[in-house]
Protein backbone atom coordinates (compact mmCIF):
# COMPACT_ATOMS: atom_id res chain seq x y z
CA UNK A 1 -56.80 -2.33 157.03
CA UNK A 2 -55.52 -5.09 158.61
CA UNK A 3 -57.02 -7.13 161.88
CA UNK A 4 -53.41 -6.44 163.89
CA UNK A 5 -50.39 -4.31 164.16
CA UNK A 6 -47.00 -5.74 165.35
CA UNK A 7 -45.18 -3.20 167.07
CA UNK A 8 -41.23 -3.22 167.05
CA UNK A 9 -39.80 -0.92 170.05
CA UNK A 10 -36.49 1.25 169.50
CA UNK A 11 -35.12 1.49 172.60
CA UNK A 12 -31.51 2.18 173.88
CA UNK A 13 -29.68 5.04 175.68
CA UNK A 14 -29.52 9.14 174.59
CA UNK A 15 -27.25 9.36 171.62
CA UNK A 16 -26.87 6.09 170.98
CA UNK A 17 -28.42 6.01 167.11
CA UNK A 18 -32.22 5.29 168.00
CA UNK A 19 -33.43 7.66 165.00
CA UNK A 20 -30.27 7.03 162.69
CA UNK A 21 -31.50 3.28 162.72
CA UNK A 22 -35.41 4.33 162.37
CA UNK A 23 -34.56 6.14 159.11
CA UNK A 24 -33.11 2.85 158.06
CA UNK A 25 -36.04 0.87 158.84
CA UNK A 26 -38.42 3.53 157.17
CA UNK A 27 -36.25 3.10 154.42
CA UNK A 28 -36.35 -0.64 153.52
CA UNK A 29 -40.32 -0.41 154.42
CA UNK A 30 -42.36 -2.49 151.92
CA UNK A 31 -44.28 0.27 150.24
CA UNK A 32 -47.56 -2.67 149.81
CA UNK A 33 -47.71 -1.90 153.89
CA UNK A 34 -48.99 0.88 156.36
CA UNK A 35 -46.29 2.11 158.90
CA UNK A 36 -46.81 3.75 161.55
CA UNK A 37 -44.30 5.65 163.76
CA UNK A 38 -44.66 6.79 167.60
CA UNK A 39 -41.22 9.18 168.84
CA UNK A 40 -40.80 10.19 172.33
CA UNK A 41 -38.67 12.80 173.60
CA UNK A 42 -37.90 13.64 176.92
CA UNK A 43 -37.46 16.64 176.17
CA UNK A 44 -40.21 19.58 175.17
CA UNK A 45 -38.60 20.38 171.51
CA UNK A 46 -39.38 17.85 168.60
CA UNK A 47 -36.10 17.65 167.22
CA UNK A 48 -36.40 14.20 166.80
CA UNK A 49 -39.34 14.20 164.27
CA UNK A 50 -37.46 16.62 162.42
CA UNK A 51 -34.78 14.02 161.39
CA UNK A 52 -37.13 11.23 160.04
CA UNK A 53 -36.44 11.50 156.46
CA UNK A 54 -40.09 10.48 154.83
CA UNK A 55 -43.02 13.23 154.77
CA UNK A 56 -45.71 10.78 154.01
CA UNK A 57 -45.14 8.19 157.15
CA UNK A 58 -48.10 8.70 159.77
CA UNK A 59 -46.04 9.96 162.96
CA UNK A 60 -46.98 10.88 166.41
CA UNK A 61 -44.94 12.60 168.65
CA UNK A 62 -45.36 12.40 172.20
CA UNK A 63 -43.15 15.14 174.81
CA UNK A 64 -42.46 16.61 177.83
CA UNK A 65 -41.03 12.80 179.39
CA UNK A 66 -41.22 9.34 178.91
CA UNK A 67 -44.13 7.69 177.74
CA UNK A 68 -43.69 5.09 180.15
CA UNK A 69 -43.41 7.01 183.43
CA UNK A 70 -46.72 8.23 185.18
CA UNK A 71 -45.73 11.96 183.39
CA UNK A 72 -47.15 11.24 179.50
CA UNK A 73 -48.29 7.90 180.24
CA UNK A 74 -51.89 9.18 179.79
CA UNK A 75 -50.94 10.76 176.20
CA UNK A 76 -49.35 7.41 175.03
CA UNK A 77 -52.30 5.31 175.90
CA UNK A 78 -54.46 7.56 174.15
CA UNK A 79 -52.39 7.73 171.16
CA UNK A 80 -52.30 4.02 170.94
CA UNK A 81 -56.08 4.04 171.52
CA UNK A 82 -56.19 6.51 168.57
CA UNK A 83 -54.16 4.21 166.51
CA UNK A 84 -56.36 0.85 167.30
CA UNK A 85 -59.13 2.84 166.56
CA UNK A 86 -58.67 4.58 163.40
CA UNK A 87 -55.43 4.33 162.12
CA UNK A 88 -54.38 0.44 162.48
CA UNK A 89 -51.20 0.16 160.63
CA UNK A 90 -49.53 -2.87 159.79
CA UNK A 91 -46.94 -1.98 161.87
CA UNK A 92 -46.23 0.85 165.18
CA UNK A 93 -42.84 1.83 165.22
CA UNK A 94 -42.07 3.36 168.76
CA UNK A 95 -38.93 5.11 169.83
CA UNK A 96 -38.78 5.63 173.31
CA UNK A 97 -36.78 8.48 175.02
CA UNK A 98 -33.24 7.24 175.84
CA UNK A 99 -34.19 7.30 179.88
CA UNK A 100 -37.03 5.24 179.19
CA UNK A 101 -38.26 2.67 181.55
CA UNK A 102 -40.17 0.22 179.47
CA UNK A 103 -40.44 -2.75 181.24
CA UNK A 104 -44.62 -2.30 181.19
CA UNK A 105 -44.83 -2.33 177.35
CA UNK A 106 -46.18 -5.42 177.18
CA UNK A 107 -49.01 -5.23 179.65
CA UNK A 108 -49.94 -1.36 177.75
CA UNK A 109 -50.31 -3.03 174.54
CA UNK A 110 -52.68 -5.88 175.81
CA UNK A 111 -55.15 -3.64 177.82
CA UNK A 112 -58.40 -4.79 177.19
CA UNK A 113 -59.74 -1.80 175.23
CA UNK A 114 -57.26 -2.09 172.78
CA UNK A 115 -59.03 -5.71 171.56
CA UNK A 116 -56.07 -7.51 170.75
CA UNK A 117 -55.01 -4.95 168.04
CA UNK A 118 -51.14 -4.68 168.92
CA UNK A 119 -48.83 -8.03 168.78
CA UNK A 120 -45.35 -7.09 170.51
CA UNK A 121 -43.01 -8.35 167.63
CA UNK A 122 -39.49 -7.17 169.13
CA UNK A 123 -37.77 -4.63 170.96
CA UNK A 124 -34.45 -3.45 169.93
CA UNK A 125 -32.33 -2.23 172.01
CA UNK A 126 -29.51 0.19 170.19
CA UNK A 127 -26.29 0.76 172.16
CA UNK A 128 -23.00 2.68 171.42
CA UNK A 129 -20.40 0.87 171.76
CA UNK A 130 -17.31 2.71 172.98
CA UNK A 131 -19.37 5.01 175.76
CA UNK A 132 -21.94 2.17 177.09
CA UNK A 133 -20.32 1.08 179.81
CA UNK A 134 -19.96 4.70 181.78
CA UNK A 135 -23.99 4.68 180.94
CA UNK A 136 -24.43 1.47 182.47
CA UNK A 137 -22.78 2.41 185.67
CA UNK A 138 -24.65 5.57 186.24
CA UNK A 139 -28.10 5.24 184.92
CA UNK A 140 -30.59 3.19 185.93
CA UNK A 141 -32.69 3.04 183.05
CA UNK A 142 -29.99 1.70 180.89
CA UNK A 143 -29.98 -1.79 183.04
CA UNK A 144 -33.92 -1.76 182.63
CA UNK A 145 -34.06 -1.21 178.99
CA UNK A 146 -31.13 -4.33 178.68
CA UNK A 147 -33.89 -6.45 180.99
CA UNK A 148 -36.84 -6.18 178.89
CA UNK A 149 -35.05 -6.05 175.10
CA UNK A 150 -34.76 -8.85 173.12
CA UNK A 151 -32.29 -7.94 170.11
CA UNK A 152 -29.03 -5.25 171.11
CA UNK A 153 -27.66 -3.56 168.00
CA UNK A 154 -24.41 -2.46 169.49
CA UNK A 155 -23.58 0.56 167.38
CA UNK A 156 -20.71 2.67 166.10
CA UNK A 157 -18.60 -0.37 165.91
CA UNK A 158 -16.38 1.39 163.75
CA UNK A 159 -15.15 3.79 166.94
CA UNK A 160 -14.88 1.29 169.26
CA UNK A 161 -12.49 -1.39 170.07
CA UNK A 162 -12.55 -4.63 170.09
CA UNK A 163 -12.52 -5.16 173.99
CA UNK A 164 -14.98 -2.09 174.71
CA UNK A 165 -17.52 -4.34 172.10
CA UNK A 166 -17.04 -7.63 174.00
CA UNK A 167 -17.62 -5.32 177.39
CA UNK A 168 -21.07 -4.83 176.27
CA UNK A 169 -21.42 -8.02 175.52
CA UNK A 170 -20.71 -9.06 178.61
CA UNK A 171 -22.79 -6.64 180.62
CA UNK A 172 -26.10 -7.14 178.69
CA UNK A 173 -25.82 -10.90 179.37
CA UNK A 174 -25.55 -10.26 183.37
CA UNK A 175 -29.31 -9.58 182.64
CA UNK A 176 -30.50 -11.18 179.33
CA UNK A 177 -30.43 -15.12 179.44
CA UNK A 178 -30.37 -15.08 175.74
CA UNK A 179 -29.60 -12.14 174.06
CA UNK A 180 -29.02 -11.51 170.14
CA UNK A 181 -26.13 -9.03 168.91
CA UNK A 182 -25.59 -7.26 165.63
CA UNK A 183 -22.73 -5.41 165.55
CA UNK A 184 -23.21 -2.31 163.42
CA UNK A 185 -21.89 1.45 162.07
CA UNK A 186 -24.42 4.03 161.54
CA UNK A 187 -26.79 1.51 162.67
CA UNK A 188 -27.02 -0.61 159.29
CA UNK A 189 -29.16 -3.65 160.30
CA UNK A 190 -30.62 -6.41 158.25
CA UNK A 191 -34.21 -5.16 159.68
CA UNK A 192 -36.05 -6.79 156.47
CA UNK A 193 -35.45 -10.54 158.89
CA UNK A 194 -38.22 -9.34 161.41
CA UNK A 195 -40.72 -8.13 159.41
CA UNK A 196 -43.94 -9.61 159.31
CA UNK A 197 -42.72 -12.53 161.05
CA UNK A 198 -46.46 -14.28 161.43
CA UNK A 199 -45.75 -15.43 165.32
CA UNK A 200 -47.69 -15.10 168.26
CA UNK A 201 -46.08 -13.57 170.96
CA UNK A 202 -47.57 -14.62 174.28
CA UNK A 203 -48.24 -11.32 175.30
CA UNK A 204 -51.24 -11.22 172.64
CA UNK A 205 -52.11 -14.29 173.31
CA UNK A 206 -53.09 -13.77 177.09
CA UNK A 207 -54.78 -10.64 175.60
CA UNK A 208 -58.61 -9.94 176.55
CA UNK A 209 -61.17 -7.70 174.46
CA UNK A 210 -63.81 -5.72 175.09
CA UNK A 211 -65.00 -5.81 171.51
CA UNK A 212 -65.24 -2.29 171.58
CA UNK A 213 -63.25 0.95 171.80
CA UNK A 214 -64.10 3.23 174.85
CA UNK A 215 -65.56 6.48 174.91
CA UNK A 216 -63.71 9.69 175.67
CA UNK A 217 -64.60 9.28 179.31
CA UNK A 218 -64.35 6.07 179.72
CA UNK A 219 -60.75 5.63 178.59
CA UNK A 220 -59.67 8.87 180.85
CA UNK A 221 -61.43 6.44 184.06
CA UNK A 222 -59.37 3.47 182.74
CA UNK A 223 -56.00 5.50 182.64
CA UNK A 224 -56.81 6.81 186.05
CA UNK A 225 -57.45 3.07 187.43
CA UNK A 226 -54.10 1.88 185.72
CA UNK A 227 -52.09 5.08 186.88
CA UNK A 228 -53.15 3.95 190.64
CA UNK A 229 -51.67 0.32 190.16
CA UNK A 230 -49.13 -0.08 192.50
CA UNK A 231 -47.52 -3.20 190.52
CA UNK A 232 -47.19 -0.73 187.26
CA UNK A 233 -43.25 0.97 186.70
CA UNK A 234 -44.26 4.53 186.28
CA UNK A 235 -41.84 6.04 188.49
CA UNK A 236 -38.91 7.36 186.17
CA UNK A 237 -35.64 5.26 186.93
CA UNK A 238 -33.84 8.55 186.57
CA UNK A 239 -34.13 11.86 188.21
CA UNK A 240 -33.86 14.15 185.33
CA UNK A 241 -34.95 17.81 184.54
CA UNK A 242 -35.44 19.34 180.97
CA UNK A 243 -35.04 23.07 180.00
CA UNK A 244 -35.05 24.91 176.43
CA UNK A 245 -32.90 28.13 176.17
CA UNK A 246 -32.79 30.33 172.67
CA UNK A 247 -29.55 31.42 171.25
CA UNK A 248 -29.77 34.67 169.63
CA UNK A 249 -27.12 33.98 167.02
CA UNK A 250 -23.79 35.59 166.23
CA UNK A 251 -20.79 34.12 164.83
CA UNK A 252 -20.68 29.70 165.06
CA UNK A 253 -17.42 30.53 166.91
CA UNK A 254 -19.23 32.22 169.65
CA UNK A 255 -21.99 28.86 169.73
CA UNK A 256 -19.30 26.62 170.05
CA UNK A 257 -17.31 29.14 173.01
CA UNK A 258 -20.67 28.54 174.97
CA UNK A 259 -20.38 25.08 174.14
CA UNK A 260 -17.32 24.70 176.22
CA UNK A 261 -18.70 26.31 179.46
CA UNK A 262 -21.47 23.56 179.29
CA UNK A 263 -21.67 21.64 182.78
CA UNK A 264 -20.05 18.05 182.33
CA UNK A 265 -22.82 16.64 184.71
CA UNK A 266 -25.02 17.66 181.33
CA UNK A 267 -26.33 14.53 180.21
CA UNK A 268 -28.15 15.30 176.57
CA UNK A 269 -28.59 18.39 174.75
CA UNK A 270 -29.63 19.13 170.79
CA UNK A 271 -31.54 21.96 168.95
CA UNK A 272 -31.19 23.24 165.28
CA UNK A 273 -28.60 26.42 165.29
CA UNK A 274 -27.63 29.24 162.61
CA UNK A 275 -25.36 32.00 162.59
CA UNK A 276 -26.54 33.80 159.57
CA UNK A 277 -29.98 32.41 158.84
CA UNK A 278 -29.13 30.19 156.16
CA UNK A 279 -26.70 27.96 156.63
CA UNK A 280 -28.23 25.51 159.76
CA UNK A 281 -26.66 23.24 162.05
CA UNK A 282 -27.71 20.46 164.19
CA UNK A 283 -26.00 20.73 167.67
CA UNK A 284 -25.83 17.04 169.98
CA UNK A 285 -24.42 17.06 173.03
CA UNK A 286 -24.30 13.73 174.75
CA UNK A 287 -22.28 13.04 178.46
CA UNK A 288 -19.72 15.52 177.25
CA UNK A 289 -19.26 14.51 173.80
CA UNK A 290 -20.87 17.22 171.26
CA UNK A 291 -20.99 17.42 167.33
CA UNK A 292 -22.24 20.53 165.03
CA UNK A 293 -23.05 19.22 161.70
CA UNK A 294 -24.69 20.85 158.83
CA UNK A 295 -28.61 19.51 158.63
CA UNK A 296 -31.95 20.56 156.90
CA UNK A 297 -34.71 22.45 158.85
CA UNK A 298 -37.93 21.93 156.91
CA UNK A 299 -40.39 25.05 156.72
CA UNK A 300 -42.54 24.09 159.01
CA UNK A 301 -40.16 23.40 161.95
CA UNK A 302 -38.84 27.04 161.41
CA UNK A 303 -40.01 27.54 165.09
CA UNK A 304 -36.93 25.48 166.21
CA UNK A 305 -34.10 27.43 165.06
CA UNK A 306 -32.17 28.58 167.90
CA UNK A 307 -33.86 26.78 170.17
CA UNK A 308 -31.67 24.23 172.14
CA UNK A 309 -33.04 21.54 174.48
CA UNK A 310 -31.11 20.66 177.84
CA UNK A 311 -31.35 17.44 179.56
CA UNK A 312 -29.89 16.71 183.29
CA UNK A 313 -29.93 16.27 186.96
CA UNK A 314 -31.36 19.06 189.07
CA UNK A 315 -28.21 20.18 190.05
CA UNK A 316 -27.13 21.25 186.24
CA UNK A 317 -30.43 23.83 186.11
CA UNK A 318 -28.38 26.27 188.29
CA UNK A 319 -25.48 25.89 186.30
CA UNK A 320 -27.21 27.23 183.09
CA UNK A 321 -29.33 29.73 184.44
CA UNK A 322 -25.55 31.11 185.72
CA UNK A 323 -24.15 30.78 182.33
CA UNK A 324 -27.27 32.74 180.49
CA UNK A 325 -26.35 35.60 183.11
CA UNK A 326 -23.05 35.57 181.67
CA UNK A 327 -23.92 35.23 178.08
CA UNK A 328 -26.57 37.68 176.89
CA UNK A 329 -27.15 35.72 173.70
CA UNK A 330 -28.21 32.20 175.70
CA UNK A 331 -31.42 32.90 177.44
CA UNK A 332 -33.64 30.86 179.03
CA UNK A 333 -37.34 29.83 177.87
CA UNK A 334 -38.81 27.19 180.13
CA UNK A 335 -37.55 24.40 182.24
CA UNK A 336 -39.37 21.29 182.85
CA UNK A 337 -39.78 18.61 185.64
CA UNK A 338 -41.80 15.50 183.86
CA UNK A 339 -43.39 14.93 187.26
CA UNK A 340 -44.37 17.94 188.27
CA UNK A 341 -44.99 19.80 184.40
CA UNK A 342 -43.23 23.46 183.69
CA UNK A 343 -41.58 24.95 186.76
C-alpha cells in the first residue's frame, strides 16, 4: 500500500459523459496500481455503477443526493474515512452527481483525521458541447462546478458546431482565470498525461494529522461539528426532487408513447427497460433529449429492470403522479427530497 492517494474528480453536468469518460480512464489504468472508484447519484437507483465496465475495480456507491450537500455528506466522509483507513488506493476516482456543488472538496480531503492520505490531483470538469449553454443559464450548480475545476473536456464535439464549442469556451473563462480545454467525442482523452504526476498540491500541503484514524463515535462527533460550519457549501445549489416509478412492460412502442407525455421541465431520467425479458434497454432522458439503446444488465442488478429514476423540480412530481393515473403500467415507488429523505 502506498503512503497517499491522489484523487482526480469527474465532475460536469447530467448527461454530459461523466461515466462514458470513467470507463476510459479505468481502461488505460496501469494494472501495477490500485484504483479506486467513488460514484454518486442523485438519484436512489445505481444505474450508474451498472455501466462501469471492470468487475474487479473497488467501487463505492454513494445515493439518495449529492455527496457534497449536507444530505449524504455524512456517508461520503465516512467512505473516504473507510478508504484512508483500509483500502488506500493509489488513486480515488470520484464522480460526482451532475448537480453537484463541489466547491468544499478540497477542505473534505484535508480533514485532519484523514492524516494527509488524499492529494487533490485534478478535477475534470466534462461538458457537452451543443446543450451547455441552456445548462449554464438555468442551473446553478453548473457555474459552481466551472469555478472550482481545473481541466473542461468539452464533449460530443462531433454534434456540435463550431460556434456552440467556442460558446463554452467563452463562458467557462468568465469564471476560470486559466482554464485547460480538450475537445473530445465519446469523451476520448489523453488521461495517461495526469497520472501519477508526483506534485504537491497546496491543499495537502496545508494538511494537518492526527496520526490516527477515529473511532466510530468519534468521526460521527466530527461530521456533526463540520455539518454545523456555517462557512461549509452544503446547501444544494439546486432545488431538485428524485422519484423511481416501475414500468410493468408491454410492447417498447408503448415505453417510448409514455416517453412523449414526459414533462419538459424533467431535467434527468434513466433506468434499465425490457419488453419481453430478454432483450434490455437503457433509457436516458436528459432536458428533453432521450435515447433507448440496447445495454447489458448483469445478474446481480436484476433488481433494476423496469425501474426508472426521475430527476426534477418540485413542480414535475405532480406531473408524473398524473401521468401514472393515466397509464396503469407506470406506477410509482418512492419519491425523494435529499433534504428531507423519502417523502
Amino acid at each position: 500500500m502506498t503512503d497517499q492517494t491522489n484523487v482526480f474528480l469527474i465532475t460536469g453536468f447530467l448527461g454530459s459523459g461523466k461515466t462514458t469518460f470513467l470507463n476510459r480512464i479505468i481502461h488505460d489504468f496501469p494494472r501495477d496500481k490500485k484504483l479506486m472508484i467513488l460514484m454518486n447519484e442523485f438519484g436512489e437507483l445505481d444505474v450508474d455503477g451498472t455501466l462501469v465496465q471492470d468487475e474487479d475495480i473497488d467501487l463505492l456507491e454513494i445515493s439518495k443526493g449529492s455527496i457534497f450537500c449536507v444530505c449524504v455528506k455524512t456517508d461520503f466522509i465516512k467512505g473516504l474515512q473507510r478508504i484512508a483507513k483500509e483500502i488506500q488506493p493509489d488513486v480515488l476516482l470520484i464522480e460526482s452527481t451532475g448537480v453537484a456543488n463541489p466547491t468544499d472538496l478540497k477542505r473534505d480531503l484535508t480533514l485532519p483525521f484523514f492524516n494527509n492520505r488524499f492529494n487533490l490531483t485534478e478535477q475534470f470538469c466534462v461538458i457537452d458541447a451543443a446543450h451547455f449553454e441552456e445548462e449554464y443559464e438555468v442551473f446553478s450548480s453548473v457555474e459552481k462546478q466551472i469555478a472550482s475545476s481545473t481541466v473542461f473536456i468539452i464533449n460530443k464535439v462531433d454534434v456540435a458546431t463550431a460556434e456552440q464549442v467556442q460558446q463554452v469556451k467563452d463562458l467557462v473563462a468568465r469564471h476560470h482565470p486559466a482554464p485547460v480545454f480538450y475537445e473530445t467525442s465519446y469523451a476520448d482523452f489523453p488521461f495517461q498525461e495526469f497520472f501519477f504526476k508526483g506534485q504537491e498540491s497546496p491543499a495537502q500541503a496545508e494538511g494537518k494529522t492526527l496520526d490516527r484514524y477515529l473511532t466510530s463515535q468519534e468521526l460521527e462527533a466530527a461530521i456533526e461539528r463540520m455539518l454545523a460550519d456555517p462557512n461549509r457549501e452544503i446547501t444544494p445549489p439546486d432545488r431538485l426532487l428524485s422519484a423511481i416509478y416501475s414500468w410493468k412492460g408491454g410492447k417498447l412502442e408503448e415505453f417510448k408513447s409514455l416517453v412523449g407525455r414526459l414533462p419538459k421541465a424533467l431535467v434527468r431520467s434513466k433506468g434499465f427497460v425490457s419488453a419481453d425479458g430478454i432483450t434490455i434497454y437503457l433509457f436516458s432522458w436528459v432536458m428533453g433529449r432521450w435515447t433507448l439503446e440496447e445495454a447489458p444488465l448483469p445478474p446481480d442488478r436484476i433488481h433494476l429492470l423496469n425501474r426508472v429514476v426521475f430527476i426534477g423540480p418540485p413542480e414535475v412530481m405532480p406531473q408524473l403522479t398524473a401521468i401514472s393515473g393515466q397509464v396503469p403500467a407506470f406506477s410509482p415507488e418512492s419519491q425523494r427530497d435529499p433534504m428531507e429523505g423519502r417523502v
